[in-house]
C-alpha atoms as a PDB file:
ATOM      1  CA  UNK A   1      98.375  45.506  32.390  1.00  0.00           C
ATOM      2  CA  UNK A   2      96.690  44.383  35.276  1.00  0.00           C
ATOM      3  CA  UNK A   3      97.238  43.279  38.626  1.00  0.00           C
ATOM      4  CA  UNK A   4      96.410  40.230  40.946  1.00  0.00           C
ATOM      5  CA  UNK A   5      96.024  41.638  44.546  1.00  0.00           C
ATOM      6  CA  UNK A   6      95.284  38.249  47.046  1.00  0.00           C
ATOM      7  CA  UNK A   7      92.463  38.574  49.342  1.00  0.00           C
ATOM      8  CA  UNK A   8      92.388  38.382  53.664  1.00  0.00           C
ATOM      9  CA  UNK A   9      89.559  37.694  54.763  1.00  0.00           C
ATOM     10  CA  UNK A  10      89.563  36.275  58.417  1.00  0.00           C
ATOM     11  CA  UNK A  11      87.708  35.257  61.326  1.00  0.00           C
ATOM     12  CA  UNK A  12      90.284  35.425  63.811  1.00  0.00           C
ATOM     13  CA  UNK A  13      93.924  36.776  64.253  1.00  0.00           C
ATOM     14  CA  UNK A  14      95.641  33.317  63.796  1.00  0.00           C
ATOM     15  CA  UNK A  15      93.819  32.846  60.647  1.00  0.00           C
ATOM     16  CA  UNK A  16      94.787  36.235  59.444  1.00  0.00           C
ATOM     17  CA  UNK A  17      98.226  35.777  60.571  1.00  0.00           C
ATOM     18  CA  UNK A  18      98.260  32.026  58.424  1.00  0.00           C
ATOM     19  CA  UNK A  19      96.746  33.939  55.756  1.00  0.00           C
ATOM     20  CA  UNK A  20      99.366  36.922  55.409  1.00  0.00           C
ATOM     21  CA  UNK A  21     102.387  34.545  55.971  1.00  0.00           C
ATOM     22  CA  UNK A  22     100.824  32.412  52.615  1.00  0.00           C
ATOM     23  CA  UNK A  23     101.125  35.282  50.348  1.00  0.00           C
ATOM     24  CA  UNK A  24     103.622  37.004  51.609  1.00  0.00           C
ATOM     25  CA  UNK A  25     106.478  35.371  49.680  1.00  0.00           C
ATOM     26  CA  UNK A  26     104.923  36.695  45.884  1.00  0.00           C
ATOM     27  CA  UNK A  27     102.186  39.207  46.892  1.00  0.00           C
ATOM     28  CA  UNK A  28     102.390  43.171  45.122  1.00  0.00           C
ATOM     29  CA  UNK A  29      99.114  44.252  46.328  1.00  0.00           C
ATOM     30  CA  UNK A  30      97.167  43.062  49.128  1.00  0.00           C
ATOM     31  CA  UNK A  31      93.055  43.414  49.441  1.00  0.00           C
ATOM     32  CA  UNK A  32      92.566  43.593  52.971  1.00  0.00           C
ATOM     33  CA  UNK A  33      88.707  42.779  53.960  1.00  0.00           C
ATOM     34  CA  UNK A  34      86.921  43.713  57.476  1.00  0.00           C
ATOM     35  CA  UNK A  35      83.292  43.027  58.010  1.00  0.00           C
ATOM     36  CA  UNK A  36      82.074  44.053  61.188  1.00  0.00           C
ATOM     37  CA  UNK A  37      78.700  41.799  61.447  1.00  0.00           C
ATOM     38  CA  UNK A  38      76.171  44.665  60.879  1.00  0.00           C
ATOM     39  CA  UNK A  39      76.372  45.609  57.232  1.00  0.00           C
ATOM     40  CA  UNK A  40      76.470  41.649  56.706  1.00  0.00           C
ATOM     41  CA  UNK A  41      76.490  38.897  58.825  1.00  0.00           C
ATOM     42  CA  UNK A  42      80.150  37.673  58.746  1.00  0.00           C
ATOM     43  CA  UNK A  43      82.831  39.554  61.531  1.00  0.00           C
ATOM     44  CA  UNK A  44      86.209  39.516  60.801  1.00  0.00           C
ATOM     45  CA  UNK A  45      89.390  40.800  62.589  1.00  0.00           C
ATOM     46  CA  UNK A  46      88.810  43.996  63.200  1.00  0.00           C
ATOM     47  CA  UNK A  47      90.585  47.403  62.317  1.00  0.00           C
ATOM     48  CA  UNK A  48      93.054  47.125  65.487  1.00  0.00           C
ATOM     49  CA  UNK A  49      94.290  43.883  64.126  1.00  0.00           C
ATOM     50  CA  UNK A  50      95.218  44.608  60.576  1.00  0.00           C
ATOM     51  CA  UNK A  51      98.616  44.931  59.756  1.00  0.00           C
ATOM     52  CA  UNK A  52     100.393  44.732  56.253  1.00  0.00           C
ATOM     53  CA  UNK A  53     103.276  43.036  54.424  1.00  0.00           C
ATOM     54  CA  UNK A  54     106.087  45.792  54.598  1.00  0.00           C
ATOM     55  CA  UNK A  55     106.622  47.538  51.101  1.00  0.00           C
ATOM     56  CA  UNK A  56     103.200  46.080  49.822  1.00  0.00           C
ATOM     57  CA  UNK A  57     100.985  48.215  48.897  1.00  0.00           C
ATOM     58  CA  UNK A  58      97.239  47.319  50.033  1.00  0.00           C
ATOM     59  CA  UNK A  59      93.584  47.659  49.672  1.00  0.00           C
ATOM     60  CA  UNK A  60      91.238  48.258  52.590  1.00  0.00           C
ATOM     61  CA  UNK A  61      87.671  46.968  52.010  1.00  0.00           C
ATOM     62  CA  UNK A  62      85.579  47.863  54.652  1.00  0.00           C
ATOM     63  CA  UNK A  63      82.292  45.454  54.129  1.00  0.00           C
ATOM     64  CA  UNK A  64      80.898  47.953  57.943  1.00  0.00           C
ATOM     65  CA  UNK A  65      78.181  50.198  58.566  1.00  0.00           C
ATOM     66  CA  UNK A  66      79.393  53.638  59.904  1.00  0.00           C
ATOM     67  CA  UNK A  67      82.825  53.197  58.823  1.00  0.00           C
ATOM     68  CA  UNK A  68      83.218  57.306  58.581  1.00  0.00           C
ATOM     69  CA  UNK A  69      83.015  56.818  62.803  1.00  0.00           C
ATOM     70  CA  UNK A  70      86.543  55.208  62.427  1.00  0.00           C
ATOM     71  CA  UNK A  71      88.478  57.467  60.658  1.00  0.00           C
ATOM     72  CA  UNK A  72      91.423  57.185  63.000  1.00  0.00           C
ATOM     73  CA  UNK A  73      91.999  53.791  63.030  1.00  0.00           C
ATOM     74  CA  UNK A  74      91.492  53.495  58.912  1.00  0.00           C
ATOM     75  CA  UNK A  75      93.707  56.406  58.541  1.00  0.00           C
ATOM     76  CA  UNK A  76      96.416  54.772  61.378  1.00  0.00           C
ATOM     77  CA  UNK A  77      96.762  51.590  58.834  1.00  0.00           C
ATOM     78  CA  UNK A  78      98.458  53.369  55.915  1.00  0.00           C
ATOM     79  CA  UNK A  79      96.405  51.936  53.140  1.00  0.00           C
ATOM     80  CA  UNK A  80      97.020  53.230  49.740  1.00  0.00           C
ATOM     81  CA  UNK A  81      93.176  52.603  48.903  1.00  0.00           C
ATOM     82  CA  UNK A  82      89.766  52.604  51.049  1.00  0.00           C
ATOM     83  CA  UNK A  83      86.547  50.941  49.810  1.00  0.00           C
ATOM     84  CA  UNK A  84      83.112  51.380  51.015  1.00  0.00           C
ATOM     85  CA  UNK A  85      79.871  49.860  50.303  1.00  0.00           C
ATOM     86  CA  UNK A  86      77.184  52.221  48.453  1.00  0.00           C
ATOM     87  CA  UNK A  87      75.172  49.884  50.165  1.00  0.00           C
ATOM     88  CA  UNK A  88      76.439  50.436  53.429  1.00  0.00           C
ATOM     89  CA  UNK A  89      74.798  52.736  56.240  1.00  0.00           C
ATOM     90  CA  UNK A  90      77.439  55.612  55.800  1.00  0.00           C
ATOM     91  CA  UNK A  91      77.761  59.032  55.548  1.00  0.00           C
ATOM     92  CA  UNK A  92      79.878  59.070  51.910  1.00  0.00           C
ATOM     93  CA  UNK A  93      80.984  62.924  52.003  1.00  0.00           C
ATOM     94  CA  UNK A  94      82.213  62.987  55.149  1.00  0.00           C
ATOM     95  CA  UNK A  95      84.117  59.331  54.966  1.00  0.00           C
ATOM     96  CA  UNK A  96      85.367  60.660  51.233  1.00  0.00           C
ATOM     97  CA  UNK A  97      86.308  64.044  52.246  1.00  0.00           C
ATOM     98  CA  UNK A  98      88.421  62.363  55.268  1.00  0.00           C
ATOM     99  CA  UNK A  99      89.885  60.393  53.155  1.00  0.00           C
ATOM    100  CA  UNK A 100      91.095  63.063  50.431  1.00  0.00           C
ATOM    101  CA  UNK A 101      92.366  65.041  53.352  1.00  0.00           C
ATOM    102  CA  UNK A 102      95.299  62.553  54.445  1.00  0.00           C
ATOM    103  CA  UNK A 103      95.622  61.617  50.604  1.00  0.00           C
ATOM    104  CA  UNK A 104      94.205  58.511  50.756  1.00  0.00           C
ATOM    105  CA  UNK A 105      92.462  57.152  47.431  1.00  0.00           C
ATOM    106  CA  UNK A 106      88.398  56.640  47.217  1.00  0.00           C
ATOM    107  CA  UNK A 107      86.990  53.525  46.536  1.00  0.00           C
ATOM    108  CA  UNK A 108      83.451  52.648  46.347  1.00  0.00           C
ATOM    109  CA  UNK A 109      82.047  48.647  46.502  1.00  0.00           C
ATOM    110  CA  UNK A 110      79.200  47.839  44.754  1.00  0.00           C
ATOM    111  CA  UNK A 111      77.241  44.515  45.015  1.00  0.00           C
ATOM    112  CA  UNK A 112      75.567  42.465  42.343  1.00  0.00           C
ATOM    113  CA  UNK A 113      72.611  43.539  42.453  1.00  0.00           C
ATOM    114  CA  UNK A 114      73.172  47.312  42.493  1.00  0.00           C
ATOM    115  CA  UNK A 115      73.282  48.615  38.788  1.00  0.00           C
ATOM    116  CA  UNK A 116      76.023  51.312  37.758  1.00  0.00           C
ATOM    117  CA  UNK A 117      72.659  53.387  36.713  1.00  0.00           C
ATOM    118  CA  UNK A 118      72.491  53.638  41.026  1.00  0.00           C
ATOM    119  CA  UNK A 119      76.047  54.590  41.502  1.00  0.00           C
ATOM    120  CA  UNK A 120      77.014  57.144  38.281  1.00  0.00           C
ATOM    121  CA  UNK A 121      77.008  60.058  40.339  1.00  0.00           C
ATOM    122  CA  UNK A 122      80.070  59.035  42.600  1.00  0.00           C
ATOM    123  CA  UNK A 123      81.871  57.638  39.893  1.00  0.00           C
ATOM    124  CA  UNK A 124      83.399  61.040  38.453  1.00  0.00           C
ATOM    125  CA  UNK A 125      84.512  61.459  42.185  1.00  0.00           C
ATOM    126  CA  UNK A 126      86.142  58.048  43.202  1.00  0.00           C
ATOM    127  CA  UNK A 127      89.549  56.871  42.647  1.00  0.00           C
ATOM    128  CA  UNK A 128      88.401  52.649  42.261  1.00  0.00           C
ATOM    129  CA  UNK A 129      85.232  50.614  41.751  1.00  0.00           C
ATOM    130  CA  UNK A 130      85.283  48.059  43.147  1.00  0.00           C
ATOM    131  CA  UNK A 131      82.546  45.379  41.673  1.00  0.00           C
ATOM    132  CA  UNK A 132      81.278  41.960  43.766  1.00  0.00           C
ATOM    133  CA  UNK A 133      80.678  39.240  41.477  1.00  0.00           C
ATOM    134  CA  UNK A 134      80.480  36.477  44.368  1.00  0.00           C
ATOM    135  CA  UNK A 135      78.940  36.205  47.733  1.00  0.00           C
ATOM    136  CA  UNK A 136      79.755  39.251  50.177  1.00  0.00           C
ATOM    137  CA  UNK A 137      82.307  38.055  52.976  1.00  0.00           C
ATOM    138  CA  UNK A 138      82.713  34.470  52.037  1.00  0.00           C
ATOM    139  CA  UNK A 139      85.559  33.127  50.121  1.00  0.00           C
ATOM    140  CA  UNK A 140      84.676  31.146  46.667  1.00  0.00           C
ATOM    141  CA  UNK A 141      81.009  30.817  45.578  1.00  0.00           C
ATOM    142  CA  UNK A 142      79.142  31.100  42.137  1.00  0.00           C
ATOM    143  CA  UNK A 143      80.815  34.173  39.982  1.00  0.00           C
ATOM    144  CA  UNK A 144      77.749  36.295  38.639  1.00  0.00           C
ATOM    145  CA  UNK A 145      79.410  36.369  34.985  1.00  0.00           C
ATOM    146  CA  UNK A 146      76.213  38.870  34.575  1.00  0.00           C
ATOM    147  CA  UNK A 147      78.217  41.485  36.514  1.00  0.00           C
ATOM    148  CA  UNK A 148      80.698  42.094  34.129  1.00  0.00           C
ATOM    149  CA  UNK A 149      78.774  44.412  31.756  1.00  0.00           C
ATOM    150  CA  UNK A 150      79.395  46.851  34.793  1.00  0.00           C
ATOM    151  CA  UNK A 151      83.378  47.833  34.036  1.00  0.00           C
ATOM    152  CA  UNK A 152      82.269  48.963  30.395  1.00  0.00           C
ATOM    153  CA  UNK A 153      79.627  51.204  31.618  1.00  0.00           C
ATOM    154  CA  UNK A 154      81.666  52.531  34.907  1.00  0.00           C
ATOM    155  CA  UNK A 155      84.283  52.910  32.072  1.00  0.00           C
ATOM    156  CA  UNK A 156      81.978  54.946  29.896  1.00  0.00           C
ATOM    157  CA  UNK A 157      81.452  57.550  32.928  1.00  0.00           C
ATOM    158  CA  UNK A 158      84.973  57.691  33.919  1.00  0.00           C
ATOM    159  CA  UNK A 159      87.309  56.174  31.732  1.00  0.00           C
ATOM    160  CA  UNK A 160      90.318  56.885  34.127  1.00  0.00           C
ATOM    161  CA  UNK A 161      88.499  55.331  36.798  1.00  0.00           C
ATOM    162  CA  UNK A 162      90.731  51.757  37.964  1.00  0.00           C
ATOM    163  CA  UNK A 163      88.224  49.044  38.291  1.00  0.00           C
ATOM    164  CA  UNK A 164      88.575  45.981  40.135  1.00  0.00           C
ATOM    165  CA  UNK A 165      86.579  42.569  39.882  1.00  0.00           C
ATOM    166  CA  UNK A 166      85.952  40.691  43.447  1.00  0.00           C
ATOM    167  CA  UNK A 167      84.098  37.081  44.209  1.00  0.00           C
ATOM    168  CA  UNK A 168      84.660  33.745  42.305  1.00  0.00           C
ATOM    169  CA  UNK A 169      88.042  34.198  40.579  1.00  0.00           C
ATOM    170  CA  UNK A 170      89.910  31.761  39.565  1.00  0.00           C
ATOM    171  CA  UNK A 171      91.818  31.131  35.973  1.00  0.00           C
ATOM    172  CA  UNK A 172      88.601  30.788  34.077  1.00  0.00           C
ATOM    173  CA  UNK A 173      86.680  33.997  35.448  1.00  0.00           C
ATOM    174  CA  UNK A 174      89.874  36.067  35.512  1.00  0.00           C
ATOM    175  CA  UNK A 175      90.284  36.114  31.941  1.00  0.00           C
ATOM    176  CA  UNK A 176      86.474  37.029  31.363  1.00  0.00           C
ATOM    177  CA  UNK A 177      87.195  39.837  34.172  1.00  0.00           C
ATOM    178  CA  UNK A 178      90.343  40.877  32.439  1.00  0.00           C
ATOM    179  CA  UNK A 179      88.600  40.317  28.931  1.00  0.00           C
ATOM    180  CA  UNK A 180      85.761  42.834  29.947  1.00  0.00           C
ATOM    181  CA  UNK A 181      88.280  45.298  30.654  1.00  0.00           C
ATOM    182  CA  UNK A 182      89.512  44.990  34.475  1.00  0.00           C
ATOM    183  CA  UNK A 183      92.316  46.441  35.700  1.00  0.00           C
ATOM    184  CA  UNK A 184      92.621  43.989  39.337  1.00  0.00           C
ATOM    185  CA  UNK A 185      91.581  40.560  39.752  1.00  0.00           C
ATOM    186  CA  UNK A 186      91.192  40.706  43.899  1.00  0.00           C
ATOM    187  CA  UNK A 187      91.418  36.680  44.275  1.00  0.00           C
ATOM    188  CA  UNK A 188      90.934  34.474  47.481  1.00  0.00           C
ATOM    189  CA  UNK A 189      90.445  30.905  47.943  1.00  0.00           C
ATOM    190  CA  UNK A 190      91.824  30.076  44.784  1.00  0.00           C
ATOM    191  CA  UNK A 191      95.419  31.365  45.810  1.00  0.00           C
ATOM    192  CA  UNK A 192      94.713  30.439  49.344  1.00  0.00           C
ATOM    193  CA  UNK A 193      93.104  26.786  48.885  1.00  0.00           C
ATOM    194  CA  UNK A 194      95.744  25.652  46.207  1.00  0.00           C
ATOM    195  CA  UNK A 195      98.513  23.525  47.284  1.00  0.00           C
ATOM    196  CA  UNK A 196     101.399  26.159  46.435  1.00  0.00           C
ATOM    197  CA  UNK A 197      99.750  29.204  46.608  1.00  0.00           C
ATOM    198  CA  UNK A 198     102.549  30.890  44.467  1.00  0.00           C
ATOM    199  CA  UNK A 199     101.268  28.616  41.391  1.00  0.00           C
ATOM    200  CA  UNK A 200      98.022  29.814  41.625  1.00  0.00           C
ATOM    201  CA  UNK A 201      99.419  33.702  41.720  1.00  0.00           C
ATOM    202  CA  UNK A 202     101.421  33.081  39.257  1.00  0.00           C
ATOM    203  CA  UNK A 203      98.635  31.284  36.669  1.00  0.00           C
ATOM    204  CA  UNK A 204      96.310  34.578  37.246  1.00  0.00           C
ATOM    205  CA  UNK A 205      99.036  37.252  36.894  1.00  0.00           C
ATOM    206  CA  UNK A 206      99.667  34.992  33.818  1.00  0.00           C
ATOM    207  CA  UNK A 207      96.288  36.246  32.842  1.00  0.00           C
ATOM    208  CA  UNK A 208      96.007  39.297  33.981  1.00  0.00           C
ATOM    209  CA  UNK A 209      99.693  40.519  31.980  1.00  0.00           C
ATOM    210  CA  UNK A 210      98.026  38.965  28.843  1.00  0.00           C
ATOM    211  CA  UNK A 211      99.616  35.725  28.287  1.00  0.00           C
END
């Protein structure tokens, strides 16, 4: 079965604020982004002001160059997952090996146009992949349905490995995501831009369980 963790993505600490208190009533999983203008150009809130829902679990997605130089801060959040961009100026050993060492599980980001060909020698070694089928750090935008073919041939390396699909999802994509094999559906403006919020969940994790 899988699992619909909503997306954060903010600009400022009122909008993440709005943004928690929207899912906070039906959200199991969280998918926590911070982009700190280098690696792309989009800042968000920034490590200090990230906090959680209490008792949900969440995903960090750190869309930063360098984000090894911050281990304190990640580590100070509690986040059951980290994710970092193979694209992304930073030192993976010592960022993964940090990581392991206060039992925190390894994710690794990859964008569309990076090919799993690029990545299969960290996939034996990381806990999630995470795979962008939308714009990086914007909410919405044109799902690269292309994209897909990546989960089966992740899958193929490390069968065990949990893969997530991120960019674009709404009830249509979801079920291709879910149909290609993906075990989390990280979602965004659809659950934040609908009118009840809950619905939306609700229509996805419809999905996602296999209904």
């Amino acid at each position: 079965m899988a699992v619909v963790a909503p997306t954060i993505l903010a600009s400022t600490p009122a909008d993440y604020a709005e943004r928690i208190d929207r899912v906070k009533p039906f959200a199991k999983r969280l998918h926590i982004d911070v982009c700190d203008g280098v690696f792309i150009d989009v800042k968000t809130v920034g490590l200090s002001q990230v906090y959680d829902i209490d008792g949900v679990p969440f995903d960090l997605h750190l869309m930063m160059s360098h984000p090894e130089g911050q281990i304190e801060n990640i580590v100070s959040l509690q986040p059951s997952l980290v994710i970092f961009h193979f694209e992304a100026d930073v030192d993976r050993e010592a960022l993964m090996r940090e990581l392991r060492s206060f039992e925190i599980r390894v994710g690794l980001a990859v964008n569309p146009e990076t090919t799993i060909e690029q990545v299969k020698e960290l996939l034996p070694r990381i806990d999630h992949l995470l795979i962008f089928t939308g714009r990086l750090g914007h909410n919405g935008g044109e799902f690269r349905v292309d994209c897909l073919e990546k989960i089966a041939q992740a899958r193929a390396i490390n069968p065990s490995l949990e893969i997530g699909v991120d960019g674009g999802i709404d009830q249509e994509t979801g079920r291709m995501a879910i149909e290609s094999g993906a075990d989390l559906l990280n979602c965004g403006s659809f659950i934040h831009d609908h009118s009840d919020p809950e619905i939306a969940y609700i229509a996805l994790e419809a999905i996602a369980d296999g209904v």
